[in-house]
Protein backbone atom coordinates (compact mmCIF):
# COMPACT_ATOMS: atom_id res chain seq x y z
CA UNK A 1 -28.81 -12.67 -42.97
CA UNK A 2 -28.81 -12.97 -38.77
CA UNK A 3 -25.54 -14.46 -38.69
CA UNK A 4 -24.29 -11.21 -40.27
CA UNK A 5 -25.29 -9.05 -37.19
CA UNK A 6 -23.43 -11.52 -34.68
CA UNK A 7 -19.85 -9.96 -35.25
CA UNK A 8 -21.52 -6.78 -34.87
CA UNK A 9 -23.55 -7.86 -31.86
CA UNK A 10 -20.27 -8.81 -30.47
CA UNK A 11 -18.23 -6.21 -31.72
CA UNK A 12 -21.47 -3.66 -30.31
CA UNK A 13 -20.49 -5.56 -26.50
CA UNK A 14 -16.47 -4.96 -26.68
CA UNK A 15 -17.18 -1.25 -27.33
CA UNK A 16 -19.06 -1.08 -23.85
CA UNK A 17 -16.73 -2.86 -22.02
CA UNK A 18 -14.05 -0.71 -23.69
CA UNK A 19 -15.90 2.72 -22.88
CA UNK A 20 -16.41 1.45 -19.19
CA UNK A 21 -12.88 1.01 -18.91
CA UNK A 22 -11.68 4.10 -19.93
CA UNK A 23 -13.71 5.90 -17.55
CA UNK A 24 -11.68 4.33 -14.85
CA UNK A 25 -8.93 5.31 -13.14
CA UNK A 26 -6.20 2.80 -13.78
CA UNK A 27 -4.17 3.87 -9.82
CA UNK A 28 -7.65 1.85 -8.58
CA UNK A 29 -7.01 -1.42 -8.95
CA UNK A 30 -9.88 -3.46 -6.94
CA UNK A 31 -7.81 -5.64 -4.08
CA UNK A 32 -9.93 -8.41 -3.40
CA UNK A 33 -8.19 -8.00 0.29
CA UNK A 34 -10.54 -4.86 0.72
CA UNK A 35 -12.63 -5.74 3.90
CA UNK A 36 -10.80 -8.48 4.95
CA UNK A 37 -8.14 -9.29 7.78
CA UNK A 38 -4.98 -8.47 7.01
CA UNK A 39 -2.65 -11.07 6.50
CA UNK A 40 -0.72 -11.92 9.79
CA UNK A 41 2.86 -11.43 9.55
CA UNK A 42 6.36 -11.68 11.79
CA UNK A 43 9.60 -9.66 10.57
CA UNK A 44 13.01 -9.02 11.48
CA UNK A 45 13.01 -5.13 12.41
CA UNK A 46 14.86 -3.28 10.17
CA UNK A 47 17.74 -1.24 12.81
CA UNK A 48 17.21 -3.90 15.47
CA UNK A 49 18.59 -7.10 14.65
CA UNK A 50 17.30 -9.85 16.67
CA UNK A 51 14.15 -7.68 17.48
CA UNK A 52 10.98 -8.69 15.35
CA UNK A 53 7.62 -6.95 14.55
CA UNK A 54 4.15 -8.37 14.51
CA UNK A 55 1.37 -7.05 12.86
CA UNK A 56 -0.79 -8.70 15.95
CA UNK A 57 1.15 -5.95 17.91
CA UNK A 58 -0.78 -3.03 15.91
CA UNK A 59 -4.52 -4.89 16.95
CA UNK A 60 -6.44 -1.85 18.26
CA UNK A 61 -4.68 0.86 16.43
CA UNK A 62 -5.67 2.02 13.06
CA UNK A 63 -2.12 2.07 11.31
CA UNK A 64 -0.57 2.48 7.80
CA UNK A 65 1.63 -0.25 5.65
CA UNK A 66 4.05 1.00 3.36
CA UNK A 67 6.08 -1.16 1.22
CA UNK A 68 8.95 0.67 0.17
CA UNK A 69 12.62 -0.09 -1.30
CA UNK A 70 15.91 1.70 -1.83
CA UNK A 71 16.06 0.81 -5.21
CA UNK A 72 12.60 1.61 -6.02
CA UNK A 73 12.11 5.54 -8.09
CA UNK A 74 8.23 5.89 -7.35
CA UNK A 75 9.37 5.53 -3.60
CA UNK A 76 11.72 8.39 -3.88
CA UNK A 77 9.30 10.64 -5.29
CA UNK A 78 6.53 9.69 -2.36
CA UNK A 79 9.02 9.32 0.70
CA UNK A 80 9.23 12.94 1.15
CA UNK A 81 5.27 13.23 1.09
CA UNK A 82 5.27 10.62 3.57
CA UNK A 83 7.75 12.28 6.03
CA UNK A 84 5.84 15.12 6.16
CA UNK A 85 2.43 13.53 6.72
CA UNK A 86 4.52 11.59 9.61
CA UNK A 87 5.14 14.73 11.98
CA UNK A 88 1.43 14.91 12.22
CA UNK A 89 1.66 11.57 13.77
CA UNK A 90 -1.75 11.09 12.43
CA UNK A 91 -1.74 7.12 12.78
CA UNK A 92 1.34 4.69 13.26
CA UNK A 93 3.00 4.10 9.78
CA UNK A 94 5.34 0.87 9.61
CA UNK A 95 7.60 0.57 6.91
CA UNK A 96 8.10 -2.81 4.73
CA UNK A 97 11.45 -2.63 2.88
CA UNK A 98 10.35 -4.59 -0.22
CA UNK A 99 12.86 -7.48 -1.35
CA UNK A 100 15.72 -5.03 -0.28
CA UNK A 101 19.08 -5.58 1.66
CA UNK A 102 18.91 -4.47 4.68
CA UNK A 103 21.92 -2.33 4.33
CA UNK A 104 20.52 -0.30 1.71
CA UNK A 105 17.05 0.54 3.67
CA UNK A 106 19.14 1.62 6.37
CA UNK A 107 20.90 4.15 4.40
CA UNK A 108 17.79 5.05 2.82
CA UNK A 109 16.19 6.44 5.81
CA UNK A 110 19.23 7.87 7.07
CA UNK A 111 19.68 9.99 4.25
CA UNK A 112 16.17 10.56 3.31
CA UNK A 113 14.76 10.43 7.05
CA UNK A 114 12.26 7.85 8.64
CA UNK A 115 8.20 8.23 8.80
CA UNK A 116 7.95 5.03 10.38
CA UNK A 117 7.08 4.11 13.81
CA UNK A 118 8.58 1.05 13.04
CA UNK A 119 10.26 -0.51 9.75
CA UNK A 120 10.29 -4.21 9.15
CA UNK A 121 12.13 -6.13 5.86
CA UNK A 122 10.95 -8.28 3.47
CA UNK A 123 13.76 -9.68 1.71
CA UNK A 124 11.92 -12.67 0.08
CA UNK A 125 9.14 -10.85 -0.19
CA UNK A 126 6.46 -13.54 1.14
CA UNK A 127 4.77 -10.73 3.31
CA UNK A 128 4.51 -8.54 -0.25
CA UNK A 129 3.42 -11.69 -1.96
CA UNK A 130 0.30 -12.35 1.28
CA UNK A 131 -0.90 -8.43 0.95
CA UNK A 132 -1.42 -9.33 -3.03
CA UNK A 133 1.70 -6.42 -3.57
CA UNK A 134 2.04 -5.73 -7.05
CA UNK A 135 4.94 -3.45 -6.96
CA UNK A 136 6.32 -0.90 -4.65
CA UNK A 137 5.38 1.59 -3.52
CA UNK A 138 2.00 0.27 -2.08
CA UNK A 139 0.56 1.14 1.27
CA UNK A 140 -2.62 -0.57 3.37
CA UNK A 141 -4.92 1.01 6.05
CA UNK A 142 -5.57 -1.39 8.58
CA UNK A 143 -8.38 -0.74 11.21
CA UNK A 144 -8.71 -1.84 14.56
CA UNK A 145 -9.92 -5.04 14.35
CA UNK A 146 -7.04 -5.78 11.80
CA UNK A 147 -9.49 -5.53 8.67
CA UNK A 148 -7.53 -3.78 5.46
CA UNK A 149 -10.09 -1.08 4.86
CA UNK A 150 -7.99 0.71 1.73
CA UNK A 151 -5.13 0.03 -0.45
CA UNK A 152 -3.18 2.55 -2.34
CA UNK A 153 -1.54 1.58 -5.55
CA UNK A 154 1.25 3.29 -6.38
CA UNK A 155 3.36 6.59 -4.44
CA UNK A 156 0.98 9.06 -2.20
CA UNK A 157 0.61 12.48 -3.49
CA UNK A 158 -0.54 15.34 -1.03
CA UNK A 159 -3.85 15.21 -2.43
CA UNK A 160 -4.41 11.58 -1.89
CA UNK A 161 -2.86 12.48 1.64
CA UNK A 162 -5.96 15.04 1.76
CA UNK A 163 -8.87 13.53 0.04
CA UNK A 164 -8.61 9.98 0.84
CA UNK A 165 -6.21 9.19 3.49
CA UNK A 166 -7.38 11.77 6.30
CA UNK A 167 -10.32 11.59 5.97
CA UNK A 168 -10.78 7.52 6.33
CA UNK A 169 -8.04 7.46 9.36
CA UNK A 170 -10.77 9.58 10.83
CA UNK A 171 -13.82 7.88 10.27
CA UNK A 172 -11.72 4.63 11.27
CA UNK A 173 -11.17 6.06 14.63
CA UNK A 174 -14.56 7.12 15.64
């Protein structure tokens, strides 16, 4: 007679985990990089061949990763968002053109126009690969000391601009 409950004991626990999960939003994907140094990274510079970028350049600035690509869709619909937040010149914003050809991100920003302080490629994507990047378009707030303090998954909207991003570039900089 008890073993007849244990399916439903079990079947009782898969609900609950079930329920849980649909309460969440599926855009917040836990990074287990949150609160940790950012992974250290040297890139060719977009526009500048020969030049190179370092994230060690950005230590003492709170400043914004974007991985972006010219073939990606979600990047078209948040590169225009991200334009706009860029004449506030809120915080620096470097670019990472995502396993792209360098040919193509230049005509991307040329035709769509350029947010970043800086854009830096990733055409094997091994700097993608050390921030955990699941897919582009992904961006990373990195504080001061170098410490990723908040990870958007997927394209910015102007709310997420307004709710989230603001406000934590502020309390970053206090």
């Amino acid at each position: 007679m008890k073993k007849a409950y244990i399916p439903l004991g079990i079947f009782a626990v898969l609900l609950v985990f079930l329920a849980i999960g649909l309460t969440r939003d599926p855009h917040e994907i836990p990074s287990p990089l949150i609160g940790k140094p950012a992974p250290v990274f040297t890139a060719p510079v977009l526009d500048k061949p020969g030049q190179t970028f370092s994230s060690k350049d950005m230590l003492g600035k709170v400043w914004l990763l974007n991985t972006w690509a010219s073939w990606c869709v979600a990047c078209r619909e948040e590169h225009p968002i991200l334009v706009e937040f860029s004449k506030s010149n809120p915080l620096p914003i470097i670019g990472l053109d995502y396993k792209d050809k360098d040919s193509e991100g230049m005509k991307w920003l040329a035709r769509f126009g350029n947010p970043y302080q800086g854009a830096v490629t990733d055409q094997d994507g091994r700097i993608g690969i050390d921030f955990g990047v699941y897919g582009v378009p992904e961006s990373f707030v990195i504080d001061k000391a170098g410490v990723i303090r908040y990870k958007q998954i997927g394209p910015f909207t102007e709310e997420s601009i307004q709710n989230k991003l603001i406000p934590l570039i502020k309390e970053l900089n206090k």
